[in-house]
Each structure stands twice: as C-alpha cells, then as structure tokens.
Protein backbone atom coordinates (compact mmCIF):
# COMPACT_ATOMS: atom_id res chain seq x y z
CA UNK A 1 -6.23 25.67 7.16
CA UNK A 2 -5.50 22.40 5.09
CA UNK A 3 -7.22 23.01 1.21
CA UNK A 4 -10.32 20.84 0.86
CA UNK A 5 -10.98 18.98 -2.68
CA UNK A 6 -14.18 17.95 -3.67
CA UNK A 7 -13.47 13.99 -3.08
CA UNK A 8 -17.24 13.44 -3.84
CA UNK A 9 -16.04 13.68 -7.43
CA UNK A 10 -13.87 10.25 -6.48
CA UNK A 11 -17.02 8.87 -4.70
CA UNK A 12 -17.04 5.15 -5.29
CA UNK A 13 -18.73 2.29 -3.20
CA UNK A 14 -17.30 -1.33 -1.67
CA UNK A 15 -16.73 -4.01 -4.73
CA UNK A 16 -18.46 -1.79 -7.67
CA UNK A 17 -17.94 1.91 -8.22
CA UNK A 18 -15.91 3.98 -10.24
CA UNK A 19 -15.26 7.06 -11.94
CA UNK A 20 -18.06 7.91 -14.65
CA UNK A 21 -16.64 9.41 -18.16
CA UNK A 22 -17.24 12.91 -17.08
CA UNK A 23 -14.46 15.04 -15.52
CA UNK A 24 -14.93 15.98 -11.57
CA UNK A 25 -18.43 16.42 -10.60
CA UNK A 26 -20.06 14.04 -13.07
CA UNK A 27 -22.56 11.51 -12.03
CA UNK A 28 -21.64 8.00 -10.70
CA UNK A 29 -21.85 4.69 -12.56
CA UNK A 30 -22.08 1.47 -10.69
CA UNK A 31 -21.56 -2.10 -12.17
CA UNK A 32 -24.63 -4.47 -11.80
CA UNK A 33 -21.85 -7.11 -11.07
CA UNK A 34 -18.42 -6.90 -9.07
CA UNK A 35 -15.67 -5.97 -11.56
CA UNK A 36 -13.41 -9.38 -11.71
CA UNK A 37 -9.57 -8.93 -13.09
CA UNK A 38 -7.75 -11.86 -14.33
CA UNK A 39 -4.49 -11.25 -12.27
CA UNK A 40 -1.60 -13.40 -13.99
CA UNK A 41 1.48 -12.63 -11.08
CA UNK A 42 4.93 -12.20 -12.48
CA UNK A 43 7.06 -14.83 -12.97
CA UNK A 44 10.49 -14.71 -10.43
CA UNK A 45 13.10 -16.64 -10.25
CA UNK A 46 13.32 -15.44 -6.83
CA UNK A 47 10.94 -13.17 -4.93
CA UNK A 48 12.43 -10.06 -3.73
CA UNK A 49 12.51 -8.94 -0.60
CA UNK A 50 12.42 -5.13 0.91
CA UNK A 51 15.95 -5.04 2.88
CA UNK A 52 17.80 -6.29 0.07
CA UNK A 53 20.17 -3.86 -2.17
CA UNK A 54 18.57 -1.34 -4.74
CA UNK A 55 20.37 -2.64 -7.83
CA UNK A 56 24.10 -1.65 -7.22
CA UNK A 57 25.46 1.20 -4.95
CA UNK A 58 25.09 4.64 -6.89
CA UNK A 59 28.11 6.95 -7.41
CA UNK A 60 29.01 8.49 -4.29
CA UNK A 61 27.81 12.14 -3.59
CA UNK A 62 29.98 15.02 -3.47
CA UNK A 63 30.33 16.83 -0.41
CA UNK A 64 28.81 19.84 -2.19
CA UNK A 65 25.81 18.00 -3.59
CA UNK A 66 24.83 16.80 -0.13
CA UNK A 67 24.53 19.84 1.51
CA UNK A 68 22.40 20.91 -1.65
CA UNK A 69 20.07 17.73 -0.74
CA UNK A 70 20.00 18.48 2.98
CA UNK A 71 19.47 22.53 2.40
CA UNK A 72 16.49 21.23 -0.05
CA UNK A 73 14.87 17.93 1.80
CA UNK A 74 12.28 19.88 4.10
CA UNK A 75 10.13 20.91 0.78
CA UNK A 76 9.89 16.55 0.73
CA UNK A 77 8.56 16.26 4.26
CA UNK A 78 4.68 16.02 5.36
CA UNK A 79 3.96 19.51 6.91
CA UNK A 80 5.26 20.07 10.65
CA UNK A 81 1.74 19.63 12.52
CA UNK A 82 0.95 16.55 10.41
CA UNK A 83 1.77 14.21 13.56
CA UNK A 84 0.20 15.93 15.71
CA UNK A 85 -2.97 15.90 13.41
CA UNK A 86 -2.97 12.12 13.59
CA UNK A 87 -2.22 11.86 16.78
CA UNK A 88 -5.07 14.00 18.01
CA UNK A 89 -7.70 11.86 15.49
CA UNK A 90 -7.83 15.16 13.10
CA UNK A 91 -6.47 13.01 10.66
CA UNK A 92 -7.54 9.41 9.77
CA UNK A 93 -4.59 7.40 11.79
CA UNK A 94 -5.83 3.98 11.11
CA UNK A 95 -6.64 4.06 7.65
CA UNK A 96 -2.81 5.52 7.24
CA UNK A 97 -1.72 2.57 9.01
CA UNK A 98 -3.64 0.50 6.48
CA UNK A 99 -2.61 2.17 3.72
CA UNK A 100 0.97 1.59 4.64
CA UNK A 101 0.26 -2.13 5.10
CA UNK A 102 -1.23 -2.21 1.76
CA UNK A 103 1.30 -0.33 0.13
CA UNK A 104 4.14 -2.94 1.63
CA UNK A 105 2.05 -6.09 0.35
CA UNK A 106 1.69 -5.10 -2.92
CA UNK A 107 5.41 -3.83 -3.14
CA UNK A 108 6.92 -7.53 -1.60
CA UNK A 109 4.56 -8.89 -4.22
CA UNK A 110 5.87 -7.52 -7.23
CA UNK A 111 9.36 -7.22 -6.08
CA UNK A 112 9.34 -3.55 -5.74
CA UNK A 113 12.63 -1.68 -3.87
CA UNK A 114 12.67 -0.38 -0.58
CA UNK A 115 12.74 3.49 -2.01
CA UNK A 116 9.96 2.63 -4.39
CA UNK A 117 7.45 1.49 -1.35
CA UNK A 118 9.42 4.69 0.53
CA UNK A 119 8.50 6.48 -2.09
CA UNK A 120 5.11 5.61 -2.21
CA UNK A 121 4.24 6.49 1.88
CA UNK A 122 6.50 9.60 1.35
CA UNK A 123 4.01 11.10 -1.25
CA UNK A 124 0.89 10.01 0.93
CA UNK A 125 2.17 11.62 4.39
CA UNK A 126 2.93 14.65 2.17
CA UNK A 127 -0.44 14.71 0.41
CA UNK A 128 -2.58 13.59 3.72
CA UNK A 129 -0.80 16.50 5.99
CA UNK A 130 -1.70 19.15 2.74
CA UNK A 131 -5.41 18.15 2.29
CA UNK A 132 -8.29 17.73 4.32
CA UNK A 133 -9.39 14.13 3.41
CA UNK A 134 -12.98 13.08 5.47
CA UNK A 135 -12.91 9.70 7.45
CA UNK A 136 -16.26 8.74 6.64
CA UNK A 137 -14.94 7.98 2.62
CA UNK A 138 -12.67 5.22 3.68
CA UNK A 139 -12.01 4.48 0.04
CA UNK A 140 -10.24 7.85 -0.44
CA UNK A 141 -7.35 6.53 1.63
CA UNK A 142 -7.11 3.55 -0.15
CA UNK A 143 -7.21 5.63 -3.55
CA UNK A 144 -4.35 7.39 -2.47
CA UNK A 145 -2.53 4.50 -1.40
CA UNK A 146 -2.75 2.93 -4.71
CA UNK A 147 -2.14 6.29 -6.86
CA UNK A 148 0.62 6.91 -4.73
CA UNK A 149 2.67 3.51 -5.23
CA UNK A 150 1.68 3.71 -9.01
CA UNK A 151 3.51 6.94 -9.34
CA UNK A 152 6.34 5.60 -7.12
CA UNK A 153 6.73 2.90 -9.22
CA UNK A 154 6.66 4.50 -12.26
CA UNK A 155 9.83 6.83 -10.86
CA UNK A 156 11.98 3.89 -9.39
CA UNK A 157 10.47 0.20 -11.05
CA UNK A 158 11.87 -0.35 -14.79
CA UNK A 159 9.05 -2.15 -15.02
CA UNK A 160 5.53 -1.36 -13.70
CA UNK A 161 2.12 -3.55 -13.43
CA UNK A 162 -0.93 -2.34 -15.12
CA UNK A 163 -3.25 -0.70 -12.26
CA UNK A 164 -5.79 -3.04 -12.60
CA UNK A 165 -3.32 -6.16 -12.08
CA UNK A 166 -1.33 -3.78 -8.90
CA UNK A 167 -4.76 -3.40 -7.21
CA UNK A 168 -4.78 -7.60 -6.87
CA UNK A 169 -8.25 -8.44 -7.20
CA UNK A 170 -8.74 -6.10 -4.15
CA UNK A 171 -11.88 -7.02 -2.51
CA UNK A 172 -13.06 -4.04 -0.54
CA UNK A 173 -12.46 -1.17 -3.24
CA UNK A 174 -11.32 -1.74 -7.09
CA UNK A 175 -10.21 1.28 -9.37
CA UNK A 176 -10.33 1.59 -12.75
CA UNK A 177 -7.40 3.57 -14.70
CA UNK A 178 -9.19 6.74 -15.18
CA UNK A 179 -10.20 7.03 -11.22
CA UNK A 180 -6.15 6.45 -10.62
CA UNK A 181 -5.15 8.76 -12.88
CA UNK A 182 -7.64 11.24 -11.59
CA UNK A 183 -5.96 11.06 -7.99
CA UNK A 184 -2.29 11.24 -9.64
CA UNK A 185 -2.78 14.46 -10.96
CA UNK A 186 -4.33 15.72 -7.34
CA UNK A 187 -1.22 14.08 -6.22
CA UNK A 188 1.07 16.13 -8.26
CA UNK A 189 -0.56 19.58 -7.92
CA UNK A 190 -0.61 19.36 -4.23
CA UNK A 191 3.12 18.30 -4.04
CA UNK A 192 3.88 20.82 -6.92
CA UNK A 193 5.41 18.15 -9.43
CA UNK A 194 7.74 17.89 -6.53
CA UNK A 195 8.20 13.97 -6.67
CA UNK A 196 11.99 12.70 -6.58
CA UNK A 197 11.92 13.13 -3.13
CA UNK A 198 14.71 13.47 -0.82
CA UNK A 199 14.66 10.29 1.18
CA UNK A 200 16.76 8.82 3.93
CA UNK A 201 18.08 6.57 0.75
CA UNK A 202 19.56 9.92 -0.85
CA UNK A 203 22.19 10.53 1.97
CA UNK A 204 23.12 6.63 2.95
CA UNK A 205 25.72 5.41 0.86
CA UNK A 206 27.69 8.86 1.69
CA UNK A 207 27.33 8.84 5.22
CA UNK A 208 28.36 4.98 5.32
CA UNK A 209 31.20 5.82 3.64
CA UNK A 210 32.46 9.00 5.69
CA UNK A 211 32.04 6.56 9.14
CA UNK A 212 34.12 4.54 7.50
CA UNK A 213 37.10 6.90 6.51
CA UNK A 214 36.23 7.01 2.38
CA UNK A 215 37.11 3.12 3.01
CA UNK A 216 34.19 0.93 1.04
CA UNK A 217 31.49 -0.02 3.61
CA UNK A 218 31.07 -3.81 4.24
CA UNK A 219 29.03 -5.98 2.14
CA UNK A 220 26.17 -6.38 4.51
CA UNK A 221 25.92 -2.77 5.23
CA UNK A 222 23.48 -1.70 2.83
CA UNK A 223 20.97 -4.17 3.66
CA UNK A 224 21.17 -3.55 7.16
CA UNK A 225 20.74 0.13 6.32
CA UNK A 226 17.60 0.13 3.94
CA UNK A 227 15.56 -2.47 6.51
CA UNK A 228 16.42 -0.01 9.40
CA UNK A 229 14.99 2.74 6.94
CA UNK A 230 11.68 0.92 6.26
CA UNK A 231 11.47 0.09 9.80
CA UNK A 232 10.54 4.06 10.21
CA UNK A 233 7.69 4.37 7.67
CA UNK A 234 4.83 3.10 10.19
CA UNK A 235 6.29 5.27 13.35
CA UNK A 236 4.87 7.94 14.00
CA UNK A 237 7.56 9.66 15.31
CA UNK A 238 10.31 9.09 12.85
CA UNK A 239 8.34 11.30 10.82
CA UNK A 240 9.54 14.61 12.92
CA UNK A 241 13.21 13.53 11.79
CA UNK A 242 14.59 14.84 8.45
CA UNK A 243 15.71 12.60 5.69
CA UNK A 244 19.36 13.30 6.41
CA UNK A 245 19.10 12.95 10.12
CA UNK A 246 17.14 9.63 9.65
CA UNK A 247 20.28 8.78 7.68
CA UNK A 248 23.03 9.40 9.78
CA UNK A 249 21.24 7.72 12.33
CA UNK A 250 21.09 4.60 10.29
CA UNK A 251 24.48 4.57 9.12
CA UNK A 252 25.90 5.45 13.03
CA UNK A 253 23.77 2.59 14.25
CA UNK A 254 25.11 0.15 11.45
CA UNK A 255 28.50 1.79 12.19
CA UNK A 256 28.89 1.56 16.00
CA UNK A 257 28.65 -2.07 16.85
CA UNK A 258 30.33 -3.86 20.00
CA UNK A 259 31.20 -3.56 23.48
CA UNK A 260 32.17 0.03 22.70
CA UNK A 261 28.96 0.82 21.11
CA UNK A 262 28.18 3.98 23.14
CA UNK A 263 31.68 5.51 22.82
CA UNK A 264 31.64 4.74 19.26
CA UNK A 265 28.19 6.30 18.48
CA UNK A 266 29.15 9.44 19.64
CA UNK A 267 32.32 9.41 18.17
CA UNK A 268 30.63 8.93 14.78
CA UNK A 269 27.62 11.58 14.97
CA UNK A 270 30.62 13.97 15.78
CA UNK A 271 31.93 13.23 11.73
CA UNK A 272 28.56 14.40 10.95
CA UNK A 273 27.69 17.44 12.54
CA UNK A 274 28.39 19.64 10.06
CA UNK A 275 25.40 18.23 8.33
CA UNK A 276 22.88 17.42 10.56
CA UNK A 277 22.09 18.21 14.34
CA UNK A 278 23.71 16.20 16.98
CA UNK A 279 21.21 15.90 19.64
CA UNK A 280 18.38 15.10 16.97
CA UNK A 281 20.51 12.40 15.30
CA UNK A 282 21.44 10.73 18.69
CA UNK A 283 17.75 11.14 19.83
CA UNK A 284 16.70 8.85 16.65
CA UNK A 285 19.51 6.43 17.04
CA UNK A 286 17.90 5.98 20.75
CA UNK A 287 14.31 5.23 18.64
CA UNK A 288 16.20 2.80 16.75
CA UNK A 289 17.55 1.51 19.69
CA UNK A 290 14.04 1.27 21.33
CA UNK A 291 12.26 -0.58 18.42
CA UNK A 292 15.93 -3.26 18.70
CA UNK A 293 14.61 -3.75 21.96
CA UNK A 294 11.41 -3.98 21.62
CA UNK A 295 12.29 -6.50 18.71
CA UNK A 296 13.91 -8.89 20.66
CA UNK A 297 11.81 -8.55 23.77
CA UNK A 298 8.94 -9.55 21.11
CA UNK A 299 11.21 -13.00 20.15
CA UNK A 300 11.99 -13.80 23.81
CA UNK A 301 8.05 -13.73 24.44
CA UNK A 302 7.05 -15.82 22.00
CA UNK A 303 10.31 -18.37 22.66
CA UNK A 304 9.10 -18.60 25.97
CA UNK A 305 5.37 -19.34 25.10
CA UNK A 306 6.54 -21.96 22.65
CA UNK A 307 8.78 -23.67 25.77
CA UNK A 308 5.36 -23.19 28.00
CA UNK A 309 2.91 -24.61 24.88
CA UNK A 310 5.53 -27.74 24.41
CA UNK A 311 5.92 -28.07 28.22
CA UNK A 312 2.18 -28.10 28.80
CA UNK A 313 1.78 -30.66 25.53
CA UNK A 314 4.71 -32.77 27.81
CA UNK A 315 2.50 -32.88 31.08
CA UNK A 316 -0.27 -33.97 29.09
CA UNK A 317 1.14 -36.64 27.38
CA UNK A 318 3.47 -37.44 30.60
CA UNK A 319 -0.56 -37.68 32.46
CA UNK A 320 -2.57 -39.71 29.84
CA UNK A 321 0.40 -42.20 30.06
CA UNK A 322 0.10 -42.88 33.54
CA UNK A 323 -3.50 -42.98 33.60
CA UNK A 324 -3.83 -45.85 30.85
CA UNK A 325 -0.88 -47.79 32.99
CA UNK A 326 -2.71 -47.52 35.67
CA UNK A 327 -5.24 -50.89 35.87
CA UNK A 328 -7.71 -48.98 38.91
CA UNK A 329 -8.21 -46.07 36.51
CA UNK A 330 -11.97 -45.58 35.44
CA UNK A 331 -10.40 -44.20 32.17
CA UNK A 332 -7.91 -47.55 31.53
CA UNK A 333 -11.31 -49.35 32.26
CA UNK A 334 -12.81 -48.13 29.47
CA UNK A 335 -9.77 -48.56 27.39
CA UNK A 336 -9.18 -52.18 27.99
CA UNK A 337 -12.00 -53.56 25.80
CA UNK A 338 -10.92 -51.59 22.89
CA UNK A 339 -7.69 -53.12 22.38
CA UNK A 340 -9.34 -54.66 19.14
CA UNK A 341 -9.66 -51.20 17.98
CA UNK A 342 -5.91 -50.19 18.77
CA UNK A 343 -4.56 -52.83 16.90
C-alpha cells in the first residue's frame, strides 16, 4: 500500500491560493485579487530546441562504470505496478499526461536540455507510483509538475528561472516559493535524496560508440538519439523498459539504417547483450519502430487532406467560373449590373 501525505496541507484553489506561513496543517490564506507576475522571458539569440546536443559529448564511460549504472538504475525507475495503476484509473492518467505537456512547454521555453525536462518526468513517475495522490485536488499534479522541473533544473540548467517567472503567469494554479519548496522536500524524502537519476542519457554516448567499433559516432547521431529518448516520456509503455535497455534500443535504431536494417539490428543488440536483455531491447526497438510508423502514417494523412482541401478549393473556383461565363445563369444575372462595383 502506496504511503498517503496529508496534501490538504498543499490545499490551494484555481487563480488565488497558496501556502499560509505555518508549516503543514496551518490554515489557508487566499488573495482578494489574482496574484499577477511580471514575467520578463529570457533573451536568446536562438531558442533551443529539445533534440538538440546537451552541451558537448561527456567523457566516455568505462566498461566497468556502466555495469555499475545498469546494476544501480532500477532504484531510478517508478515502482513496477505503476503502469498498471494508470492504466486501470488508480492513478490520475490524464493529469500525468498534462503534467508532461506542461513540463515540455516550459522546458522549450526557457531553453532547457532534453535530460533536464527527462529529469523532471523521471522524478514525477517515481514520486506518483510511491504516493497516493487524490484526483479530486487537480492542483497537486500540477504542484508536482512544477517542483519537479525546478529541482531538475536546478541539477542540469547553469542557470535557473525564479519559480514565480517558470510558472508563466499560469492561469489555472499559481505557486508561491514557499508552497514549491514545500513539495521539493516531499519530493526528496520519497525518492530518498536519490535524484541524479540514471536515465537513458547515462548509457548513450557508450553504446553509440561500441555499435560503432570505439570509432566516433556521426555528427547527427546524438540528436537523433536524445529526440528518440524524449519521444518515450508520454508512452506508457516505455516506462516498463530500463534506462539501459531504452538506450541500446536508441542507439541500435540510430545504428541499423538501410536495406539491411533487420540483419543489422540484430547484429548490433548481439554487441550488447552482456548488458542488457536481448529480447527486451529488440521488443522496444519494435515500439520505436511502431511510433516511426505511426509518424509518418500521421504526415501522409494530413498530405492527403491538404491535396483533398486544395482540390475541393479547385472545383469551386473551376464552378463559380463557369457559372459567371455563363449569360442564362440566374447567378451571372445578378452579377451583370454590378460591373460598376467590380471595377
């Protein structure tokens, strides 16, 4: 059974509540107007976006300290029945797939990295399959969310936004400091201090490099590999997978390219078995291959709507310009005496 806090000490209502000064338990206070920040955004040269590099490649990994990471990455997973849990409407599905959406806004906006807005969903699965959060306090979720990428950001940004400014004039529920910090420190007792996670990001540049015999991966490879990783952070199912399995799916995918894809995957999970599971890896590498599809099925829709919207925009114009040519149409009747008007 999941440990229950008492949230009603972060009990806060739509546009106006917050934390009193009191510790858990105390009373609420509620503004008698909505709380406005002034939000000044940071000035870019150019906005960043989530599948681009983290800084430069790290150091590569010895073979020793990966098999530390992967004997030590299941204490940095959400607990085994958490799925299930959402699946089944035990746990609040939606407002995680809210939270997530929020949590990739804010990070685009700010020019956070890919393992910072990782980092962020990693501790909230991991906190949400520990505790027993209610669905009828909506604005717990979204407390989380936001305590969750503050703490992620202070690990990974060199430079993080006050909370006020990160929350972006949020219109539905605004935090002060004290209410965030509150929910940080729940944070980090439930996930006993436990917060440089072991991510997918931890084992990439290593397994890149062993696909491609200790020869330096191509340029583009990196990118390709962190937007395949925050592909996985809404699915559902990606979440059974470990970080290193995740991984080596990734960098096989990115690896195995061509007409002899299918040879070539297997080829490459083989270099990797002594490190992670073959059938699990090659059963993620067929989810990957699923959302590609999926992906491009997606474009091909909407290419063909746009041919049937411009197509049907054709006929109509192709019509109305036969009708006003034609002198026995009622409509060209009516048109005639306006030609004042057209000119």
């Amino acid at each position: 059974m999941a440990p229950s806090f008492d949230f009603a000490s972060l009990l806060c209502t739509e546009d106006t509540s917050f934390f009193d000064e009191n510790d858990f338990g105390g009373s609420m206070e509620v503004l008698e107007e909505p709380w406005q920040v002034e939000y000044d955004p940071p000035i870019l040269d150019e906005p960043q976006q989530l599948d681009e590099p983290i800084g430069a490649v790290p150091p590569l990994l010895s073979e020793e300290s990966v098999k530390v990471l992967v004997e030590k990455e299941c204490c940095h997973v959400p607990a085994s029945d958490y799925v299930s849990r959402l699946k089944i409407g035990d746990l609040d599905l939606e407002g995680r797939m809210e939270a997530i959406d929020w949590i990739h806004k804010v990070g685009m906006h700010f020019g956070f990295g890919p393992l910072c807005v990782y980092l962020a969903v990693n501790f909230m699965d991991r906190f949400l399959s520990a505790v027993d959060m209610l669905k009828d306090r909506m604005w717990s979720i979204q407390l989380l969310a936001v305590a969750s990428l503050y703490l992620a950001a202070k690990i990974d940004e060199t430079a993080v936004p006050r909370s006020l400014d990160m929350q972006m004039n949020e219109e539905k529920y605004l935090f002060d400091n004290k209410t965030i910090l509150k929910m940080e420190l729940m944070i980090l007792s439930t996930l006993n201090w436990r917060m440089h996670s072991i991510t997918p990001f931890s084992f990439i540049d290593y397994f890149l490099n062993k696909l491609t015999d200790d020869q330096v991966p191509t340029e583009d490879s990196f990118p390709k590999s962190f937007q395949l990783i925050m592909s996985t952070i809404r699915g559902l199912d990606f979440i059974h997978f470990k970080p290193s399995e995740i991984a080596a799916a990734v960098a096989v995918t990115i690896s195995a390219e061509g007409e002899n894809r299918t040879v070539e995957t297997d080829k490459a999970v083989s270099l990797l078995t002594q490190y992670v599971d073959k059938e699990r890896v090659m059963k993620c590498i067929e989810m990957f291959q699923q959302l590609e599809s999926s992906s491009d099925t997606a474009s091909a829709e909407d290419s063909l709507c746009l041919s049937n919207i411009n197509a049907a925009n054709a006929t109509t114009s192709s019509s109305l310009a036969n009708s006003s040519n034609n002198s026995n149409s009622p409509e060209a009747k009516r048109i005639k005496p306006n030609k004042t008007n057209e000119a």
